[in-house]
N, C-alpha and C. Protein backbone atom coordinates (compact mmCIF):
# COMPACT_ATOMS: atom_id res chain seq x y z
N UNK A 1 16.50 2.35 25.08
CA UNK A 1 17.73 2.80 24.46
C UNK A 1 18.23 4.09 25.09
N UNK A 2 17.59 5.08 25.33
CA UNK A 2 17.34 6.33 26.17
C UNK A 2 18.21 5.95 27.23
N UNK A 3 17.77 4.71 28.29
CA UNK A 3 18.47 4.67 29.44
C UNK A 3 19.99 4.28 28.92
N UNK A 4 20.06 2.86 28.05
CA UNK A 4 21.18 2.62 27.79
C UNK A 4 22.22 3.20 27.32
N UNK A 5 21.99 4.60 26.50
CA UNK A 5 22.96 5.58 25.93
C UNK A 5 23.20 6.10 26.80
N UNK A 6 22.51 7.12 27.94
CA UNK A 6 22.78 7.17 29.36
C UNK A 6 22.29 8.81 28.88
N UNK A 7 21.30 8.83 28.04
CA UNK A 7 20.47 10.40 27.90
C UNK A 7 19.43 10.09 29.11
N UNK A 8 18.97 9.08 29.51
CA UNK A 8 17.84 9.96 30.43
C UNK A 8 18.81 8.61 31.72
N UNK A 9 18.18 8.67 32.40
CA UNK A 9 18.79 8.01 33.78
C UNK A 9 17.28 7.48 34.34
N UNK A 10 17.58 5.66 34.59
CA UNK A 10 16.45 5.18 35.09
C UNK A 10 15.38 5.41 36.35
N UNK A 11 16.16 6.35 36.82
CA UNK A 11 15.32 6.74 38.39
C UNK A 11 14.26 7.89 37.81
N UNK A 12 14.27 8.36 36.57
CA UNK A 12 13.63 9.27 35.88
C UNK A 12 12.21 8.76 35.02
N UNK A 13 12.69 7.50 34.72
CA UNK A 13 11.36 7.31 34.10
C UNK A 13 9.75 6.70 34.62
N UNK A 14 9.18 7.13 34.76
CA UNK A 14 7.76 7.30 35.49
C UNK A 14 6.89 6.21 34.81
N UNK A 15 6.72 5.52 33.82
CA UNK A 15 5.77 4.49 33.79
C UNK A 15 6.19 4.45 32.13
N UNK A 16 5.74 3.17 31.61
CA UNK A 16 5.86 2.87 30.15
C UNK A 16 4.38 3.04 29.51
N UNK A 17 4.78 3.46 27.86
CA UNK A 17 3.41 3.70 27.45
C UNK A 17 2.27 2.67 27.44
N UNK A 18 2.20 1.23 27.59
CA UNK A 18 1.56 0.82 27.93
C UNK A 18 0.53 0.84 29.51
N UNK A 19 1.66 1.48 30.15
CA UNK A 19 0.60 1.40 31.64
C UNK A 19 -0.23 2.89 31.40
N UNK A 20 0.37 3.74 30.69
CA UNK A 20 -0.52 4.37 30.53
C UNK A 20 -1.63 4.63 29.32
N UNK A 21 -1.71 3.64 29.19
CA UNK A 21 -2.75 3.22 27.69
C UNK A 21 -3.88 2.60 28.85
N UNK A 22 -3.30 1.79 29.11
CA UNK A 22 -4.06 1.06 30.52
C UNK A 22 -4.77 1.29 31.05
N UNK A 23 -4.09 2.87 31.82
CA UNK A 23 -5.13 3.19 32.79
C UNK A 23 -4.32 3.10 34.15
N UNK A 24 -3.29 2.53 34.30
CA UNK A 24 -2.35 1.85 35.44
C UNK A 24 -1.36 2.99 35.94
N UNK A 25 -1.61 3.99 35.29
CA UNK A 25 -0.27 5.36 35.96
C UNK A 25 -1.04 6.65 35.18
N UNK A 26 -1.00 7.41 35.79
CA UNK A 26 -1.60 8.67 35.32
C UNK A 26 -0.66 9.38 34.26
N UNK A 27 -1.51 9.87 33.60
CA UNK A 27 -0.01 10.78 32.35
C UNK A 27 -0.02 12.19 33.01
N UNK A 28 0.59 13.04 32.04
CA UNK A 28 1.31 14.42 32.47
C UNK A 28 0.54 14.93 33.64
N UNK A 29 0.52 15.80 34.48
CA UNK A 29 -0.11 16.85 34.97
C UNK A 29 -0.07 17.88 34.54
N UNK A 30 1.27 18.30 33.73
CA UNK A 30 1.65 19.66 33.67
C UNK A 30 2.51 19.86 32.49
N UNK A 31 2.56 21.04 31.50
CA UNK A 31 3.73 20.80 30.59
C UNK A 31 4.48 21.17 30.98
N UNK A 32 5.23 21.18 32.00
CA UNK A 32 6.44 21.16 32.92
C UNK A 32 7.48 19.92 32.74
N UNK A 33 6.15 19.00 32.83
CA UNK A 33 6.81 17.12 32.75
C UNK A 33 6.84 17.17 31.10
N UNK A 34 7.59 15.89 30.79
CA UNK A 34 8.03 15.84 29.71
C UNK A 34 7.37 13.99 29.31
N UNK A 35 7.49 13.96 27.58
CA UNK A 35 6.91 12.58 27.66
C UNK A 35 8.41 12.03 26.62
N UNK A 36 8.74 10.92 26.71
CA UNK A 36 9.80 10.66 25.57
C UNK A 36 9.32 9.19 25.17
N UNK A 37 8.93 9.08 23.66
CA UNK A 37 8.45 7.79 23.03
C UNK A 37 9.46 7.42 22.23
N UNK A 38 10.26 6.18 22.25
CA UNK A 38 11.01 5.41 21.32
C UNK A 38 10.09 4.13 21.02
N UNK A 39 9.53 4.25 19.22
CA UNK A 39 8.95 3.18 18.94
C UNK A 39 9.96 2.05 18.92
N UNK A 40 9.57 0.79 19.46
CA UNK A 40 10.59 -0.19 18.77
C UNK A 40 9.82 -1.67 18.21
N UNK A 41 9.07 -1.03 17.14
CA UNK A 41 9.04 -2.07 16.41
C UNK A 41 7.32 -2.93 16.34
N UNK A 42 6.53 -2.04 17.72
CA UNK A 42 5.59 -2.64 17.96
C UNK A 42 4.16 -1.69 17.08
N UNK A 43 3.78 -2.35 16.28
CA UNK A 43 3.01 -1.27 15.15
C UNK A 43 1.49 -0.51 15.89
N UNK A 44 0.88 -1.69 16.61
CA UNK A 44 0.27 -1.16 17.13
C UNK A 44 0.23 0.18 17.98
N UNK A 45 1.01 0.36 19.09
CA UNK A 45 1.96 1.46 19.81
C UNK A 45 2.28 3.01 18.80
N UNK A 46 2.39 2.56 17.62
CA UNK A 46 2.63 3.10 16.48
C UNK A 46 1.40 4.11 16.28
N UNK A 47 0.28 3.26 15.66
CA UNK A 47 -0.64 3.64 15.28
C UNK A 47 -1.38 4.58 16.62
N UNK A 48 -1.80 4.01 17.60
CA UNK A 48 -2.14 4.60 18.84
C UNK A 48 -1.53 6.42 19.31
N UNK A 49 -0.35 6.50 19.16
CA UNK A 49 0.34 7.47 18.76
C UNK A 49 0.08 8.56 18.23
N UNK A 50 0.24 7.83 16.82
CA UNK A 50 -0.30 9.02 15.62
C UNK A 50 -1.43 9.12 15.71
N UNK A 51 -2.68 8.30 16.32
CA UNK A 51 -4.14 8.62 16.47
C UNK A 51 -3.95 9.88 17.66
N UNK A 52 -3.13 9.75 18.68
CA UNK A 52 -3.56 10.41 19.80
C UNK A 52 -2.82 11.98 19.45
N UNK A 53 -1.95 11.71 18.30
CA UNK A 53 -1.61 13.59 17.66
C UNK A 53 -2.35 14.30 16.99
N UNK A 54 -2.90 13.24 16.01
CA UNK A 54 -3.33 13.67 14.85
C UNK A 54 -5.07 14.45 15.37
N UNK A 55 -5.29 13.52 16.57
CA UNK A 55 -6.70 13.97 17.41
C UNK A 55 -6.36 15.54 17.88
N UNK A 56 -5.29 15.37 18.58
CA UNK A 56 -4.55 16.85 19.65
C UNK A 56 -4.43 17.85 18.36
N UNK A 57 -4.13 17.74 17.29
CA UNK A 57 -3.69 18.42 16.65
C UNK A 57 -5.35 19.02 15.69
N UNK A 58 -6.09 18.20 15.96
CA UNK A 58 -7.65 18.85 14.79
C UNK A 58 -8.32 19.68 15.97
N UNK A 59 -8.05 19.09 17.01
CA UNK A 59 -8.85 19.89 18.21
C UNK A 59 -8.38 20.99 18.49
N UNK A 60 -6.42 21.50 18.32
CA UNK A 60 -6.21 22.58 18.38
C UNK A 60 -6.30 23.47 17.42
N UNK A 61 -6.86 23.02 15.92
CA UNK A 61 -6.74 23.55 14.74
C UNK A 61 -5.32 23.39 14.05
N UNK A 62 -4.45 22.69 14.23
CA UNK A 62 -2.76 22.44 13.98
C UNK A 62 -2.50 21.70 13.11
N UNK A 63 -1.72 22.38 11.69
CA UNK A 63 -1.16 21.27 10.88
C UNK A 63 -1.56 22.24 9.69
N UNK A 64 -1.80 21.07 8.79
CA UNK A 64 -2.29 21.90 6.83
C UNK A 64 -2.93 20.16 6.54
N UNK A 65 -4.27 20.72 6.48
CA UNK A 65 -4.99 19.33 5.80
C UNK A 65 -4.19 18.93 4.48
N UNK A 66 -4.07 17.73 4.00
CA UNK A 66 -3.81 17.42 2.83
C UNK A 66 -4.65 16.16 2.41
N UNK A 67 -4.83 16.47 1.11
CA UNK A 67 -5.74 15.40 0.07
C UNK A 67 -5.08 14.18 -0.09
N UNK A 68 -4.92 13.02 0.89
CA UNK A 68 -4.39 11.68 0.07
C UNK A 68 -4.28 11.36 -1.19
N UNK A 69 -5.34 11.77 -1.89
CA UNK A 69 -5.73 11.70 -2.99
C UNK A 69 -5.15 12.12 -4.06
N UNK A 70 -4.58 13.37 -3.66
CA UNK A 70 -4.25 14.33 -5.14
C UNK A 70 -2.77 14.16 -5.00
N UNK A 71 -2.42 14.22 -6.74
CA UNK A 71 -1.31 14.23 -7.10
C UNK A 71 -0.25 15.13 -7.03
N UNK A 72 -0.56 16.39 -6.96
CA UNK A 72 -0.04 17.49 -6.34
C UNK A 72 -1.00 18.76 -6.61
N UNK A 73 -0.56 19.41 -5.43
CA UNK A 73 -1.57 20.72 -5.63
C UNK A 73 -0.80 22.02 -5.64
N UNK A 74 -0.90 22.66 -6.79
CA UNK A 74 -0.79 24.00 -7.25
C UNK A 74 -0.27 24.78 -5.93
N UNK A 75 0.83 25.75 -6.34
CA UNK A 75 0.97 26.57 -5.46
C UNK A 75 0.54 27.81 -5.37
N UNK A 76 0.24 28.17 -6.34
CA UNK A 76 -0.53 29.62 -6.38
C UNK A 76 -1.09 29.43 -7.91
N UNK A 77 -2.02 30.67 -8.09
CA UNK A 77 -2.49 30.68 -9.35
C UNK A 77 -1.64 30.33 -10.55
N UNK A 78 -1.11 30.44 -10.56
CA UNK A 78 -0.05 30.65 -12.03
C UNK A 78 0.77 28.99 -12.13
N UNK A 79 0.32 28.23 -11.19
CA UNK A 79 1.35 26.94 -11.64
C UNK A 79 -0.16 26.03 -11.80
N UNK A 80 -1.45 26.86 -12.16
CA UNK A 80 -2.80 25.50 -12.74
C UNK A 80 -2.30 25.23 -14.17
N UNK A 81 -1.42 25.78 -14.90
CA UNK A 81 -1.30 25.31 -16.25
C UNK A 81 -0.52 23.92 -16.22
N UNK A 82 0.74 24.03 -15.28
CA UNK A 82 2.13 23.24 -14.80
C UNK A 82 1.01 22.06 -14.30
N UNK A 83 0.22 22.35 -13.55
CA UNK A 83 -0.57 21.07 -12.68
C UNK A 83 -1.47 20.60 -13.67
N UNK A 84 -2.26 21.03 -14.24
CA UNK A 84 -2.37 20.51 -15.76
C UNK A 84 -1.87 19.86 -16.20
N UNK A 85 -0.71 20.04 -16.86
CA UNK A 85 0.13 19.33 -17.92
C UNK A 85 0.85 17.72 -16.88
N UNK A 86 0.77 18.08 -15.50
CA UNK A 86 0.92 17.11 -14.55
C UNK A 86 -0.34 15.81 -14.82
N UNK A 87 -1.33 16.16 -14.11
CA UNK A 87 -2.44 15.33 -13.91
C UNK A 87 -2.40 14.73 -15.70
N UNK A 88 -2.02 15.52 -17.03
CA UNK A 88 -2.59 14.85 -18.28
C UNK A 88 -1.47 13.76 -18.32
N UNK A 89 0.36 13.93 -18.17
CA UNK A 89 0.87 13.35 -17.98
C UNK A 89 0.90 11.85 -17.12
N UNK A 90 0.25 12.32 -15.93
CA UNK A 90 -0.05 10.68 -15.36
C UNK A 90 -1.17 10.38 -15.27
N UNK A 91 -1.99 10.37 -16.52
CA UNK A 91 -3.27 10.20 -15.99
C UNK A 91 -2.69 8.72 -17.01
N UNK A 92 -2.97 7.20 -17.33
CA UNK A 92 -2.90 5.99 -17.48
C UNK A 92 -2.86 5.89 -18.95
N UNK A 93 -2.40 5.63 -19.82
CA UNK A 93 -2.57 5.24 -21.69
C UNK A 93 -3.16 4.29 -21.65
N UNK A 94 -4.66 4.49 -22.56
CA UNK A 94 -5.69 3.54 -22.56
C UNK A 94 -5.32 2.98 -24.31
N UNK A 95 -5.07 1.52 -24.40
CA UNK A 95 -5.07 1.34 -25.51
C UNK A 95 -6.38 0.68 -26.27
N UNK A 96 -6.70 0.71 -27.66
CA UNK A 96 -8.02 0.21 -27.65
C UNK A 96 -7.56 -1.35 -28.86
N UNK A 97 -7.68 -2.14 -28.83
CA UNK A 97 -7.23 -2.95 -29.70
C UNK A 97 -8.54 -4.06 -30.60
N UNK A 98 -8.35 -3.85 -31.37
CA UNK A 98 -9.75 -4.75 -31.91
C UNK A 98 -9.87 -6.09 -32.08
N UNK A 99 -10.66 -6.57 -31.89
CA UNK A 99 -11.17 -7.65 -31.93
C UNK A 99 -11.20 -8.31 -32.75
């Protein structure tokens, strides 16, 4: 799409991310060169991606861990009452019905 809008120009582009998944074209040398990824559609490509940031990014120390898990987390001391009244709010209504 890049070429077709006419932002980058085809004599510019150096290999597709598959050849270099491959093994078939060498990637950057330098951060001089530049990389430009348009997903289109292929999930795998996708995933590969976000594995190869999310790696770059623990090795440089980069980002703010977050808990999948939690429902929200407090911003400072003073909002554990607010996050409280959160977690009691969605925690599930158990009904008990007899038999």
């Amino acid at each position: 799409e890049a070429i077709e809008g006419g932002t980058v120009k085809a004599d510019v582009v150096y290999a597709e991310l598959g050849e270099l998944a491959a093994g078939l074209k060498e990637g950057r040398a330098s951060a001089e060169e530049i990389t430009i990824f348009k997903s289109v559609g292929v999930g795998l490509q996708d995933i590969a991606v976000a594995a190869a940031l999310f790696g770059t990014a623990k090795r440089h120390r980069l980002g703010t861990p977050l808990d999948p898990f939690a429902l929200s987390v407090p911003l400072a001391e003073t909002d554990i009452d607010a996050q409280n009244s959160l977690n009691t709010a969605a925690a599930p209504a158990v009904q008990h019905a007899k038999a």
